[in-house]
N, C-alpha and C. Protein backbone atom coordinates (compact mmCIF):
# COMPACT_ATOMS: atom_id res chain seq x y z
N UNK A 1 -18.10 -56.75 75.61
CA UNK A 1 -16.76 -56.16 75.52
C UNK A 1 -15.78 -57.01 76.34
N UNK A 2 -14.46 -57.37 75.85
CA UNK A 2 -13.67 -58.26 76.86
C UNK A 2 -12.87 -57.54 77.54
N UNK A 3 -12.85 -58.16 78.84
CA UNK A 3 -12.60 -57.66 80.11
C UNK A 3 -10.65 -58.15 80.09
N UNK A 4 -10.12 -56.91 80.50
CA UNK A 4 -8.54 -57.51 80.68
C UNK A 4 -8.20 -57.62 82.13
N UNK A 5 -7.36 -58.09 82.49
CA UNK A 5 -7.15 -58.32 84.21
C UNK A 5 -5.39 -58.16 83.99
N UNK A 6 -4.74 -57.06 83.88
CA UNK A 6 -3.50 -56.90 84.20
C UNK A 6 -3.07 -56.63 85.71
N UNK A 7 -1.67 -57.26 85.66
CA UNK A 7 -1.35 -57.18 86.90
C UNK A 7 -0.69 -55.69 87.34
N UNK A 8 -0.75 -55.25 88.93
CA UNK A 8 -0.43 -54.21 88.94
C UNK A 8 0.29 -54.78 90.02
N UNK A 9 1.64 -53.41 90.26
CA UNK A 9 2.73 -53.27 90.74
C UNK A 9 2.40 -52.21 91.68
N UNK A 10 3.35 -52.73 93.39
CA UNK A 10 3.46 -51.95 94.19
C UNK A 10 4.85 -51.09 93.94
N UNK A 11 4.70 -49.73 95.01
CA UNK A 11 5.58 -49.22 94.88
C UNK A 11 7.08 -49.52 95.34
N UNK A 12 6.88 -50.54 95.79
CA UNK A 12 8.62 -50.88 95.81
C UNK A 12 9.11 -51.45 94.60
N UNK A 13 8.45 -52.04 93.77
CA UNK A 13 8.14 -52.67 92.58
C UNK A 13 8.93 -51.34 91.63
N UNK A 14 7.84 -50.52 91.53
CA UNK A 14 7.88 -49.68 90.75
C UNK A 14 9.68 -48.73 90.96
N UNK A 15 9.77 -48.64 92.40
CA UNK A 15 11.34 -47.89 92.67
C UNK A 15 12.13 -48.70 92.66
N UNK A 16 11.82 -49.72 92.62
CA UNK A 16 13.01 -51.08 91.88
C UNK A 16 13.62 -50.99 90.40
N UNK A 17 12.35 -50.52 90.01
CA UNK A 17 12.41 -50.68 88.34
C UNK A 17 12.98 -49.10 87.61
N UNK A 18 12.51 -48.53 88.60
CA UNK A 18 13.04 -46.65 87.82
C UNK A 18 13.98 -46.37 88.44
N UNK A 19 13.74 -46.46 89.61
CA UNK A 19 15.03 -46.12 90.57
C UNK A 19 14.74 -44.93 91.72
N UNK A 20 15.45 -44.10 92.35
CA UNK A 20 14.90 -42.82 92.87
C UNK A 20 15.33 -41.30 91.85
N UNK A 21 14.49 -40.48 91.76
CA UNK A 21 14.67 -39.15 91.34
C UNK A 21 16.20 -38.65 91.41
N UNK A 22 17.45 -38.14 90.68
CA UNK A 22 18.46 -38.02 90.72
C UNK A 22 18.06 -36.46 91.73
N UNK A 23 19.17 -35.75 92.57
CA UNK A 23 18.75 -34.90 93.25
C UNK A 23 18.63 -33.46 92.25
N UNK A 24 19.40 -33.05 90.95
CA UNK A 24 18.87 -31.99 90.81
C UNK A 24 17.61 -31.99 90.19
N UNK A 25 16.59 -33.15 90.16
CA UNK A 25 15.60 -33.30 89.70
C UNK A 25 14.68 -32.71 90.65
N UNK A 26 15.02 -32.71 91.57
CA UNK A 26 13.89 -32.70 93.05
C UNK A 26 14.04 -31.46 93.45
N UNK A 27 15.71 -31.04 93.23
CA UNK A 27 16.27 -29.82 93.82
C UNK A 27 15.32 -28.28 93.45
N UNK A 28 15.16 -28.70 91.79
CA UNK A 28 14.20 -27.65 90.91
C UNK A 28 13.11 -27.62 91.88
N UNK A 29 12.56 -28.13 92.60
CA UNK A 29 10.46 -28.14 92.68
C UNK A 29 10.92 -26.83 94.04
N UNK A 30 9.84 -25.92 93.76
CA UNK A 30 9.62 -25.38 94.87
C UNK A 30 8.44 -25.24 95.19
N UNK A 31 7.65 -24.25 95.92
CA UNK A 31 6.70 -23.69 95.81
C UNK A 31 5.71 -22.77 95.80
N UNK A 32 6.68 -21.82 94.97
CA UNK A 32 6.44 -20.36 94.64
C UNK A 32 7.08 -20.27 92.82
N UNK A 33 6.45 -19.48 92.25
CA UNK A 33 6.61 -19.44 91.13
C UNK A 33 8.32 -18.21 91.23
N UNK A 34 9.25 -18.32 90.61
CA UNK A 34 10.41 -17.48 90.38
C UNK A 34 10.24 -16.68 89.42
N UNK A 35 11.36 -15.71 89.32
CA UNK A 35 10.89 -14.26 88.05
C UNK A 35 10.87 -15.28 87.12
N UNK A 36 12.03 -16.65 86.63
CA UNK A 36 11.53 -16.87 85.18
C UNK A 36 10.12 -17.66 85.07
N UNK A 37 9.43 -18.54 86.25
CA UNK A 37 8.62 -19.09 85.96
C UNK A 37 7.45 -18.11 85.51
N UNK A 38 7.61 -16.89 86.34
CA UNK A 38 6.90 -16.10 86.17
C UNK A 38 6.61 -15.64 84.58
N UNK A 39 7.95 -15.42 84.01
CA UNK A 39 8.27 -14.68 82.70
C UNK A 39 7.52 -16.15 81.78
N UNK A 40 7.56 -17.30 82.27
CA UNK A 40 7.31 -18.46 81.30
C UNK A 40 5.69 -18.59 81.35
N UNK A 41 4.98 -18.12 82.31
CA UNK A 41 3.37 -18.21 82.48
C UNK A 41 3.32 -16.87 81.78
N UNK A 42 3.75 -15.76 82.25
CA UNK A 42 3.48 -14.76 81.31
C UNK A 42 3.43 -14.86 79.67
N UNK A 43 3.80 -15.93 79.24
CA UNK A 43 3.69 -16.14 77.68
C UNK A 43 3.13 -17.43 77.10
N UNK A 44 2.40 -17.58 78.31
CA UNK A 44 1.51 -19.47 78.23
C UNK A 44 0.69 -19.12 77.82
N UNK A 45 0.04 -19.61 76.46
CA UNK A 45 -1.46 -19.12 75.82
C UNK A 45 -2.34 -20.36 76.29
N UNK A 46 -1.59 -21.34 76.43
CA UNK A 46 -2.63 -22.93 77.10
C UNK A 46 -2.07 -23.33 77.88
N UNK A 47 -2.88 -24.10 78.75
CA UNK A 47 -2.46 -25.13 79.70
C UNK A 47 -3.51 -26.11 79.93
N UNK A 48 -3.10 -27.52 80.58
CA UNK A 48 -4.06 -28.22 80.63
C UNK A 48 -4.75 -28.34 82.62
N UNK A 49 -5.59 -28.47 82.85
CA UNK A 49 -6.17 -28.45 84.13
C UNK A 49 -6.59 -29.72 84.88
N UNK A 50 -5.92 -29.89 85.84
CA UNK A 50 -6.29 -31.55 85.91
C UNK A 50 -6.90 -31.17 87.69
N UNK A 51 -8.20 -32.07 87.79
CA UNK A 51 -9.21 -31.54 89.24
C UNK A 51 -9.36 -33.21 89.21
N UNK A 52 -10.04 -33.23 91.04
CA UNK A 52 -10.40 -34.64 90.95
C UNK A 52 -11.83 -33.93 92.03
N UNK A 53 -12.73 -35.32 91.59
CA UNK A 53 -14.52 -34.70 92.85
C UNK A 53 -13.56 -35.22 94.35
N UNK A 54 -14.87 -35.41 95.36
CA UNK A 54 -14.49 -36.01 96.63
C UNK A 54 -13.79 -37.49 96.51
N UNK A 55 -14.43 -38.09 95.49
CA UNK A 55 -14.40 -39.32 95.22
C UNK A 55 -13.24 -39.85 94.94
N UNK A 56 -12.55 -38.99 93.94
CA UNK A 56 -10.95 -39.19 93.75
C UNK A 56 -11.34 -39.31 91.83
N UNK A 57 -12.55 -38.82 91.43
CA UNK A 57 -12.58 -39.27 90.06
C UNK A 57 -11.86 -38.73 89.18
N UNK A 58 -11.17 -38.11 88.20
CA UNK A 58 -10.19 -37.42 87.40
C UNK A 58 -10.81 -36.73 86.31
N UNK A 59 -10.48 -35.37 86.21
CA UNK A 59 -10.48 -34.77 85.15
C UNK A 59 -9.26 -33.98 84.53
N UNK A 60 -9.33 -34.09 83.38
CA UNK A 60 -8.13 -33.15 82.90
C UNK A 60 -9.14 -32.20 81.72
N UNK A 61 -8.96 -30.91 81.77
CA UNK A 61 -9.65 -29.66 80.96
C UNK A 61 -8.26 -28.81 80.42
N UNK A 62 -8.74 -28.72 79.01
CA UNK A 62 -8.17 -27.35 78.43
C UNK A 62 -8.40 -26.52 78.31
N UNK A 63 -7.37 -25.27 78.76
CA UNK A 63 -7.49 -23.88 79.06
C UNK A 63 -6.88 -23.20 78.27
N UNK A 64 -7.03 -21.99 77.27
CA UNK A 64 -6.75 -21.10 76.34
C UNK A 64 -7.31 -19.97 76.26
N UNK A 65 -6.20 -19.12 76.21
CA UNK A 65 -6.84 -17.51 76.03
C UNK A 65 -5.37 -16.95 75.41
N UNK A 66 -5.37 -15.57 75.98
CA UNK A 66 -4.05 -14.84 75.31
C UNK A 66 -3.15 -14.86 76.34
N UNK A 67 -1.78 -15.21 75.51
CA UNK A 67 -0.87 -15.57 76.74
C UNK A 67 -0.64 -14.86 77.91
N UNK A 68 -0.50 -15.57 79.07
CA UNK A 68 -0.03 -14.86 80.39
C UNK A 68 -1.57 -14.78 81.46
N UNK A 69 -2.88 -15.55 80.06
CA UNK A 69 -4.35 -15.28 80.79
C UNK A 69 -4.27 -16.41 81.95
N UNK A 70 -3.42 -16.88 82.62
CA UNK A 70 -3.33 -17.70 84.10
C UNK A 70 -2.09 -16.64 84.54
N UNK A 71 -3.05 -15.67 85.43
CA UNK A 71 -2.25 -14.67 86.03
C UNK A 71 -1.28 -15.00 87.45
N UNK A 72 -0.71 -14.05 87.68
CA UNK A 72 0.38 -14.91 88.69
C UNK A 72 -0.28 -13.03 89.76
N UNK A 73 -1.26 -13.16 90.46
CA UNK A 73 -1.15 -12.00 91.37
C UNK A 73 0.26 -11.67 92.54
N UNK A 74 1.06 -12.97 92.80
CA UNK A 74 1.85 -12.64 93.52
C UNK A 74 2.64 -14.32 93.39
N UNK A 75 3.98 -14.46 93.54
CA UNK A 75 4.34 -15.67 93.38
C UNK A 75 3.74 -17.25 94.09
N UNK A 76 2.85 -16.99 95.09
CA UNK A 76 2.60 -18.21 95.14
C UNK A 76 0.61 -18.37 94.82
N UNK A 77 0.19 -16.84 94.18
CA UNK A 77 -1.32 -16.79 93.96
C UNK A 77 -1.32 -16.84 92.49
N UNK A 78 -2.35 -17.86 91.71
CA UNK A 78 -2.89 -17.48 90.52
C UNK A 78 -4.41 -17.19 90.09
N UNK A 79 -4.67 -16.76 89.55
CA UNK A 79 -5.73 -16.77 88.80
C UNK A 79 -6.65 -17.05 87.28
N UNK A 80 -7.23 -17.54 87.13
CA UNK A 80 -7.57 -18.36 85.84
C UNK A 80 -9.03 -17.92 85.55
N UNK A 81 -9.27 -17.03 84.50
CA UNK A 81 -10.92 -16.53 84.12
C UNK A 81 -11.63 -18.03 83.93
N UNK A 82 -12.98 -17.92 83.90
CA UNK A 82 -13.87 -18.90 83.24
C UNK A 82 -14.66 -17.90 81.89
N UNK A 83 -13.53 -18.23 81.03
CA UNK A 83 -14.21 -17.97 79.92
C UNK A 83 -15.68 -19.00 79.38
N UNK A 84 -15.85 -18.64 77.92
CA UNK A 84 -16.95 -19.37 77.87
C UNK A 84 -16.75 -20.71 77.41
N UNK A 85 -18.24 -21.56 77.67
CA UNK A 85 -17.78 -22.56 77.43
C UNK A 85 -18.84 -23.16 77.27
N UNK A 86 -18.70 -24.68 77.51
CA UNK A 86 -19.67 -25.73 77.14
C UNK A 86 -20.50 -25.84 78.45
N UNK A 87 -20.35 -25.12 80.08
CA UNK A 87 -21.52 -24.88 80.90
C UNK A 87 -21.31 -26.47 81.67
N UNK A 88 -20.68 -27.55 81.30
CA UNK A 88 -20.29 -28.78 82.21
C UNK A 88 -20.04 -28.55 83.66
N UNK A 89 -18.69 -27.61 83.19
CA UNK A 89 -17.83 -26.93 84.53
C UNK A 89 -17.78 -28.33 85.33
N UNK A 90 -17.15 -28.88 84.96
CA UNK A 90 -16.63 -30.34 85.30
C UNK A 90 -15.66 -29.78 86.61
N UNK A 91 -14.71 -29.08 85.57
CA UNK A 91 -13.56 -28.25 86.53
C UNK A 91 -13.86 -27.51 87.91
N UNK A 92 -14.93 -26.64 87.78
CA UNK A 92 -14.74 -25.88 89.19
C UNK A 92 -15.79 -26.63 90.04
N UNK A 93 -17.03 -27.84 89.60
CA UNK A 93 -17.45 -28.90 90.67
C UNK A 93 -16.57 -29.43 90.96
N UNK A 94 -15.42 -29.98 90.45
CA UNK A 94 -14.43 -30.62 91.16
C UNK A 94 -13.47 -29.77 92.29
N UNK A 95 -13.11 -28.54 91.95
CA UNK A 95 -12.60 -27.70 92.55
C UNK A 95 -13.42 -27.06 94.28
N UNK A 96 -14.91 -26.99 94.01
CA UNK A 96 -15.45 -27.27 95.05
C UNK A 96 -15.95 -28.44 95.93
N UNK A 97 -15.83 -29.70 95.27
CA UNK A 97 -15.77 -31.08 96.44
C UNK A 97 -14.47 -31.20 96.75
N UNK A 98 -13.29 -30.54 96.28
CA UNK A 98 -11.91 -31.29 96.51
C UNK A 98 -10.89 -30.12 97.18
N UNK A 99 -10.85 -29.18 95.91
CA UNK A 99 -10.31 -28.24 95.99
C UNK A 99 -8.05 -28.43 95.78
N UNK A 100 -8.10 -29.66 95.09
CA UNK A 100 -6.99 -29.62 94.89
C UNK A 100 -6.77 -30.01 93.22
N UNK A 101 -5.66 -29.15 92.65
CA UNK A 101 -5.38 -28.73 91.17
C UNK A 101 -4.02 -29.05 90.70
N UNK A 102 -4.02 -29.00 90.03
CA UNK A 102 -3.12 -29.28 88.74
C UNK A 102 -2.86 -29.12 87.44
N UNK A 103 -1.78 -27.65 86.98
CA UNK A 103 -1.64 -26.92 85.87
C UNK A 103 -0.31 -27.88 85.13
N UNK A 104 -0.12 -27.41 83.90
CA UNK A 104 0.67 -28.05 83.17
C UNK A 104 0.34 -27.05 81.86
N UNK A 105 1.63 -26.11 82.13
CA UNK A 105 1.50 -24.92 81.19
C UNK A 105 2.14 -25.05 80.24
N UNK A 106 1.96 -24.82 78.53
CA UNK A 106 2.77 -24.27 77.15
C UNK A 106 3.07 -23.34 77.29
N UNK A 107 4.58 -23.23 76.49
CA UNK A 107 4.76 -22.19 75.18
C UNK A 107 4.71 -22.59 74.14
N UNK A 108 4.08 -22.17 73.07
CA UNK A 108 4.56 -22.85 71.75
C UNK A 108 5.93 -22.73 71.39
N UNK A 109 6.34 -23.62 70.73
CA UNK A 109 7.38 -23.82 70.49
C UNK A 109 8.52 -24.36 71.35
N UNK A 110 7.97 -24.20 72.30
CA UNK A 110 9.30 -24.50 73.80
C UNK A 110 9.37 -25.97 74.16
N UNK A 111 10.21 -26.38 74.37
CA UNK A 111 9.93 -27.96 74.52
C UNK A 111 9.66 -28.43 76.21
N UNK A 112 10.11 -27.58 77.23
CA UNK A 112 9.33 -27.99 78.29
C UNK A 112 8.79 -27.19 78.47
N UNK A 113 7.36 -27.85 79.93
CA UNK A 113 6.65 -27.30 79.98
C UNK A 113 6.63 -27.22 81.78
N UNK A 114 6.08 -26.18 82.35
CA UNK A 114 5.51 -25.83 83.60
C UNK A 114 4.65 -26.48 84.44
N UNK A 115 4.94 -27.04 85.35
CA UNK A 115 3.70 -27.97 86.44
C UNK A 115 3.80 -27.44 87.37
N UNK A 116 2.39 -27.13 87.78
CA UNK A 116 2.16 -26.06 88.91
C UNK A 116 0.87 -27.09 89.56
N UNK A 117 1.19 -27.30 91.13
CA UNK A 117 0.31 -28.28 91.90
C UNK A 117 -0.23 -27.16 93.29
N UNK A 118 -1.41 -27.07 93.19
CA UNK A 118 -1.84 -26.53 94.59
C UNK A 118 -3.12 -27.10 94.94
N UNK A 119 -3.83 -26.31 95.84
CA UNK A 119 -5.17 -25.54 96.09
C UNK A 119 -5.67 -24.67 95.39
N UNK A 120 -7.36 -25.09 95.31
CA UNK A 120 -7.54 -23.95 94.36
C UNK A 120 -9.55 -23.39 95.42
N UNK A 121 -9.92 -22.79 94.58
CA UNK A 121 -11.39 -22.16 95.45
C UNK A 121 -11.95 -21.30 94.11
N UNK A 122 -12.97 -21.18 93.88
CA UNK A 122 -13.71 -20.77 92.36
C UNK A 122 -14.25 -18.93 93.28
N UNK A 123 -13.97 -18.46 92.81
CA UNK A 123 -14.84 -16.78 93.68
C UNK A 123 -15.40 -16.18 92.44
N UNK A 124 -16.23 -15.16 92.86
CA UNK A 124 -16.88 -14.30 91.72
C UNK A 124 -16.69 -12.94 92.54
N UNK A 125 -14.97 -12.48 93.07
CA UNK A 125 -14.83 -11.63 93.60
C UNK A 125 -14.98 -10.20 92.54
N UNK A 126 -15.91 -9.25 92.10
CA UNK A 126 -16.31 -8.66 91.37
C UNK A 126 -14.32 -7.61 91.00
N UNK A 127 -13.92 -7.29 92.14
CA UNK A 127 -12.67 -6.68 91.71
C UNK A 127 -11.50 -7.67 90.90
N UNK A 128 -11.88 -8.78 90.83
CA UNK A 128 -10.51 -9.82 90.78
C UNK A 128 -10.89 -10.18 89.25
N UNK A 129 -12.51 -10.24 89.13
CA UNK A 129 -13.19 -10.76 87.46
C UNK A 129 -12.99 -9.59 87.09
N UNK A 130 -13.10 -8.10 87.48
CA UNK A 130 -12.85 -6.98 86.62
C UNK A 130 -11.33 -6.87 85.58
N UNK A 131 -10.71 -7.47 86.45
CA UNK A 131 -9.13 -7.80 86.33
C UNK A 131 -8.89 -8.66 85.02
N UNK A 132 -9.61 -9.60 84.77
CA UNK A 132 -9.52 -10.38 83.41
C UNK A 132 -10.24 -10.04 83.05
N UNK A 133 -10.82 -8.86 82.14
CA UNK A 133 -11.73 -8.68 81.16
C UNK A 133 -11.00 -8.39 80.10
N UNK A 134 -11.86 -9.06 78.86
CA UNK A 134 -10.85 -9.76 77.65
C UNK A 134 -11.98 -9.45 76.45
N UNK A 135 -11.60 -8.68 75.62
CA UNK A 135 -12.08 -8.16 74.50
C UNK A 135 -13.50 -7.88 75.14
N UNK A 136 -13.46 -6.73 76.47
CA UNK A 136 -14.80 -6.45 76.67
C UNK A 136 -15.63 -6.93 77.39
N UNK A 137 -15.33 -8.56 77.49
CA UNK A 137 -16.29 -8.87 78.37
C UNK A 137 -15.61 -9.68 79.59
N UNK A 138 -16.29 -9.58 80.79
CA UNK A 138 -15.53 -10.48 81.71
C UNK A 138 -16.36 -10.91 82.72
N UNK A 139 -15.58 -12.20 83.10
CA UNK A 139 -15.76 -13.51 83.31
C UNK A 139 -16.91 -13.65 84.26
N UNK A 140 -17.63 -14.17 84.71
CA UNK A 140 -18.76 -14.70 85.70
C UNK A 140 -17.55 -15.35 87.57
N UNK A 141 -17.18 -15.75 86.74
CA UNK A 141 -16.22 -16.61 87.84
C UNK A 141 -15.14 -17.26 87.78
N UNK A 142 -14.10 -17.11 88.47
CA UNK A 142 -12.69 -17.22 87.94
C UNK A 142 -12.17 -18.25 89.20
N UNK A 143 -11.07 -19.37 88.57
CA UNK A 143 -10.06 -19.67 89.76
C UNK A 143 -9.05 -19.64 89.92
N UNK A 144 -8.91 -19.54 91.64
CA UNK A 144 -7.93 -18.92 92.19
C UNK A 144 -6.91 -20.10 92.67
N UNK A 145 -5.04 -20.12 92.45
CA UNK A 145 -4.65 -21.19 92.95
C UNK A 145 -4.10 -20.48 93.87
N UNK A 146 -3.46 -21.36 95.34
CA UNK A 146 -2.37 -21.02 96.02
C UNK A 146 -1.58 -22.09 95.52
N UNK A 147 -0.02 -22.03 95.03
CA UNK A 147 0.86 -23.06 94.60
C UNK A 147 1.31 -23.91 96.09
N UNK A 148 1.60 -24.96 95.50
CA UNK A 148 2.46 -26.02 96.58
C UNK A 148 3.32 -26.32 95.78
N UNK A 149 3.64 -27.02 94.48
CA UNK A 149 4.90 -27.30 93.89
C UNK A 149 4.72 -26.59 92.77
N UNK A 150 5.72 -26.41 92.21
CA UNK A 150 6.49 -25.72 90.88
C UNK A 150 7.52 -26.13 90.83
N UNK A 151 7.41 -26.69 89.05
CA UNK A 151 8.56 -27.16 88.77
C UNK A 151 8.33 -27.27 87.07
N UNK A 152 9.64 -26.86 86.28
CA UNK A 152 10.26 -27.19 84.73
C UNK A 152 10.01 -28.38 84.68
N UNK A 153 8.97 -29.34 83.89
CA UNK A 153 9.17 -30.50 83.49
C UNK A 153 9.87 -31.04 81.99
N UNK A 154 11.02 -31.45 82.31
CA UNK A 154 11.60 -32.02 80.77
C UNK A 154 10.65 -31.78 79.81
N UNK A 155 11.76 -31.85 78.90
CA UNK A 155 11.02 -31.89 77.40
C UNK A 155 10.97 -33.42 76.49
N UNK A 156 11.12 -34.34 77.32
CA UNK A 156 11.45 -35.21 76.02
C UNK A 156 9.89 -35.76 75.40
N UNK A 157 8.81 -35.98 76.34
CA UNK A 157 7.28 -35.90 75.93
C UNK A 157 7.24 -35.17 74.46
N UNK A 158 7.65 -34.46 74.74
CA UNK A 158 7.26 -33.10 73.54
C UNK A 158 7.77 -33.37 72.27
N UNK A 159 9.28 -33.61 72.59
CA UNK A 159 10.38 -34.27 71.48
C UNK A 159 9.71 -35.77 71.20
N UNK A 160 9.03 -36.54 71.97
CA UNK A 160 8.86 -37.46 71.24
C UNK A 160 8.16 -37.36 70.34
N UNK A 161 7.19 -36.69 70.76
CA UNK A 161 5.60 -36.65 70.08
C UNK A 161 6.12 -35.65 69.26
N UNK A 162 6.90 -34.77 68.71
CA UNK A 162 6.55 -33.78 67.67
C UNK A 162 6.05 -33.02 67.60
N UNK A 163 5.80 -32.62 68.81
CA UNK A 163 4.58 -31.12 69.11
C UNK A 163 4.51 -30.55 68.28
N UNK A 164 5.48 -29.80 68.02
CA UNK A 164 5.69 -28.57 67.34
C UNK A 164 6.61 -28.29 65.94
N UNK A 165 6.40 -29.61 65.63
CA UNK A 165 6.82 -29.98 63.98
C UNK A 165 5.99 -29.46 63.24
N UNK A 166 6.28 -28.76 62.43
CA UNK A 166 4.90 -28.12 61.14
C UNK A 166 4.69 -30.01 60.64
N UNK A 167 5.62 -30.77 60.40
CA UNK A 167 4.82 -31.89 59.72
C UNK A 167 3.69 -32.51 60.54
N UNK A 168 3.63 -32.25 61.59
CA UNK A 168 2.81 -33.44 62.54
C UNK A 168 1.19 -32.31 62.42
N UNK A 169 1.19 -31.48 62.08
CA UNK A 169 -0.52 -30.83 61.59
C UNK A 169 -1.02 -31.58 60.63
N UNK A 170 -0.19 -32.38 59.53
CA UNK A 170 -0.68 -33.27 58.52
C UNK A 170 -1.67 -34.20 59.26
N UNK A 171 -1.30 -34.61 60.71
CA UNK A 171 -2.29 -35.47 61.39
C UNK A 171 -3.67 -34.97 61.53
N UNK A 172 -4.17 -33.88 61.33
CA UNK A 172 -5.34 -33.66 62.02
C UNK A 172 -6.03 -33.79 60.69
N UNK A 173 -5.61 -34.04 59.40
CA UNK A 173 -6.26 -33.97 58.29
C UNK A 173 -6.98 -35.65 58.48
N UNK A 174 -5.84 -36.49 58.77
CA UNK A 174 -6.74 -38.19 59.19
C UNK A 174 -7.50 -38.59 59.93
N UNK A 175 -7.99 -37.19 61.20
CA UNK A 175 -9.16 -37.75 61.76
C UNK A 175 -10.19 -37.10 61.52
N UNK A 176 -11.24 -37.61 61.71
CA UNK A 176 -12.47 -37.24 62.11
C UNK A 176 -13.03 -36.16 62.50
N UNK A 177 -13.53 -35.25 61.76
CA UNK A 177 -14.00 -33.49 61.64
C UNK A 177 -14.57 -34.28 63.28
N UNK A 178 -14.37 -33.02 64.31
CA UNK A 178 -15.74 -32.83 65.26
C UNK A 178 -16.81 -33.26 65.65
N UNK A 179 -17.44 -32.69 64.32
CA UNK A 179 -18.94 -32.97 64.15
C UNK A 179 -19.50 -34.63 63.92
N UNK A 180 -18.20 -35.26 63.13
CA UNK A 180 -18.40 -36.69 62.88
C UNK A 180 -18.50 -37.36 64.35
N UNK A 181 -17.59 -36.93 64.90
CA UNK A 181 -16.97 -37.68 66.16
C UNK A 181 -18.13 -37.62 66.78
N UNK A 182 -18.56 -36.04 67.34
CA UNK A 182 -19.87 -36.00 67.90
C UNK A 182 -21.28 -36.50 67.73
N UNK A 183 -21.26 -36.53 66.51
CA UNK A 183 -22.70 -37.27 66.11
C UNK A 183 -22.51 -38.79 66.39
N UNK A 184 -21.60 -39.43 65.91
CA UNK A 184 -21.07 -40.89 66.60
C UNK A 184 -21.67 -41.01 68.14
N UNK A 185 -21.09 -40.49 68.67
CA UNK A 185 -20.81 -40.65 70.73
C UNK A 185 -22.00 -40.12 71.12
N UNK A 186 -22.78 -39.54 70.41
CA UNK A 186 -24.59 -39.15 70.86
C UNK A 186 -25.19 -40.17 70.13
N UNK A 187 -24.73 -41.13 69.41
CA UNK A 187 -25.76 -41.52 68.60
C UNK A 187 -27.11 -41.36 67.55
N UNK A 188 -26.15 -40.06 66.84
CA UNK A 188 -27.03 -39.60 65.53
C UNK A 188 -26.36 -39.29 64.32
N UNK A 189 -27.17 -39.69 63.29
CA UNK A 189 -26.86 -39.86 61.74
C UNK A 189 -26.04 -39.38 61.43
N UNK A 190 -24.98 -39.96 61.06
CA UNK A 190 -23.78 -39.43 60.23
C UNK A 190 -24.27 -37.86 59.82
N UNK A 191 -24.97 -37.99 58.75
CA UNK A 191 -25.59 -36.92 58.56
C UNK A 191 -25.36 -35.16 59.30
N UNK A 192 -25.44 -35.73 60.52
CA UNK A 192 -26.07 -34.76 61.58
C UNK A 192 -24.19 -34.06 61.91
N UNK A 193 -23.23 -34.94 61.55
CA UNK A 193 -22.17 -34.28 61.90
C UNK A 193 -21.69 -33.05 61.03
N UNK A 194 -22.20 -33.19 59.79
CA UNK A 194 -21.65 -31.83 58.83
C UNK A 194 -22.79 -30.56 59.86
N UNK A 195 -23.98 -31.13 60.33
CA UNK A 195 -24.49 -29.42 60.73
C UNK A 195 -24.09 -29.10 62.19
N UNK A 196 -22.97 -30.16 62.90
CA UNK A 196 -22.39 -29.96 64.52
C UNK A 196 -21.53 -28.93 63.73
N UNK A 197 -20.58 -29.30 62.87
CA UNK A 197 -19.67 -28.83 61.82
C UNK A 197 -19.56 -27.14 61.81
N UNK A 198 -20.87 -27.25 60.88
CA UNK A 198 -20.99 -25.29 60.49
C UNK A 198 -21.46 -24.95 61.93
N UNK A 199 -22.13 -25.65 63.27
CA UNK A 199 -22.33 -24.79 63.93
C UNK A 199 -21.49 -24.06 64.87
N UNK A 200 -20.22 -25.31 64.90
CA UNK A 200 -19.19 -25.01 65.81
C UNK A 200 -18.68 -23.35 64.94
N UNK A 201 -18.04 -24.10 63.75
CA UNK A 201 -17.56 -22.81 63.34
C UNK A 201 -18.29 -21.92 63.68
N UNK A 202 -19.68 -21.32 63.35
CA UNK A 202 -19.99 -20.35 64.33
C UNK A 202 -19.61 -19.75 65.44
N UNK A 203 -19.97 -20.46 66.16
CA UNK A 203 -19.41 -20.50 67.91
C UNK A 203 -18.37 -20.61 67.87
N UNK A 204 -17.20 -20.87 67.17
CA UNK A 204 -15.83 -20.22 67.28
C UNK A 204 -15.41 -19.17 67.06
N UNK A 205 -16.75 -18.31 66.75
CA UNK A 205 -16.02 -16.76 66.19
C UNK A 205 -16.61 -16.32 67.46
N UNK A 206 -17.37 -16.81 68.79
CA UNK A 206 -17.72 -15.52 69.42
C UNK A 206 -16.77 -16.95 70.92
N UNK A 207 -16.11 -15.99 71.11
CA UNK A 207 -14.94 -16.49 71.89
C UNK A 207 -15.05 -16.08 73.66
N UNK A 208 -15.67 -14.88 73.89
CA UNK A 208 -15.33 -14.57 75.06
C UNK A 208 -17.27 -14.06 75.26
C-alpha cells in the first residue's frame, strides 16, 4: 500500500490561515444546556457519540431511539440508555479509561445541530435505568454526562451535504447492501452477504 507523507501545520499556521473565532461565535458556548437547548434535545431522535481510550484513540458511535431519549435530568446532567446492540461497547470502555465525551445532536429536518462536550461515567443505577424503559424493556446500563460546553453549531455542513433533501436518499440505492459490505471486510463469499442481509432485517424488528 503507498505510504503518503503530508505536511502538517502548527497552530499559528493554522490561526494565520482562518483567523480567530468572531466573538458572537464564542459568546453562544456555555455550559449548561438553556430552556431552548433543552426544547432542541427534547426532539433529538439521533446523535452521534464521540469517546477517546487512555491512549487518546477515537471513536465516534451512533445513537438512536425516540426523540428526547438523551435525557437532560437537570441542565448541566444527561443521560443516555444503552440500548441494544452489537455488545463492542467501544463507547462506554472508552468512557471508563477516559471518561471524557462528545455529543453532536439532530433534528430532522433542522439544519443546525447541538454540541454538547463533557464528562461522562457508565452506572447501572437501578432507579435512573428504570427511568428509560422503552417499549417495556430497560436498559442494563446507561450514560451519564455532566456538560462543560454547549453550543448551536451552524448549519452550513448540513446545507452542503443535503441532509435532508428527499433527492439525496437516491444515494443509498448506489451503495452496497450491508451484508455485501460485511461479507467483504470479514472476508467471506460474496455469497454470504445476501444471508448477513435477511438476518439483519430480522434483528431490526426487535429493537430494544
Amino acid at each position: 500500500m503507498e505510504s503518503f507523507d503530508f505536511p502538517s501545520v502548527d497552530l499559528a499556521y493554522l490561526r494565520s490561515t482562518l483567523g480567530e473565532p468572531e466573538a458572537p461565535t464564542t459568546q453562544k458556548i456555555t455550559n449548561f444546556l438553556d430552556e431552548n437547548c433543552l426544547t432542541f434535545l427534547a426532539h433529538s431522535p439521533f446523535c452521534s457519540l464521540a469517546t477517546a481510550d487512555a491512549a487518546g484513540n477515537c471513536d465516534s458511535s451512533p445513537r438512536g431511539d425516540y426523540p428526547g431519549f438523551v435525557r437532560a435530568l437537570d441542565p448541566r446532567t444527561l443521560v443516555i440508555p444503552d440500548r441494544l446492540g452489537n455488545k463492542i461497547a467501544d463507547s462506554m470502555t472508552n468512557i471508563i479509561d477516559n471518561g471524557h465525551i462528545g455529543l453532536l445532536c439532530f433534528v430532522p429536518g433542522m439544519t443546525e445541530t447541538l454540541r454538547i462536550n463533557g464528562t461522562a461515567t457508565v452506572t447501572n443505577d437501578p432507579s435512573l435505568l428504570a427511568m428509560l424503559e422503552q417499549d417495556h424493556a430497560v436498559p442494563d446500563l446507561a450514560i451519564v454526562v455532566r456538560t462543560e460546553q454547549v453550543y448551536l453549531h451552524c448549519g452550513r455542513a448540513l446545507v452542503r451535504a443535503g441532509l435532508w433533501d428527499a433527492e439525496m436518499q437516491d444515494l443509498a440505492e448506489e451503495v452496497p447492501t450491508s451484508g455485501t459490505i460485511w461479507a467483504s471486510m470479514s472476508g467471506f463469499d460474496p455469497s454470504v452477504g445476501d444471508v448477513i442481509d435477511d438476518a439483519m432485517a430480522g434483528a431490526y424488528r426487535n429493537l430494544y
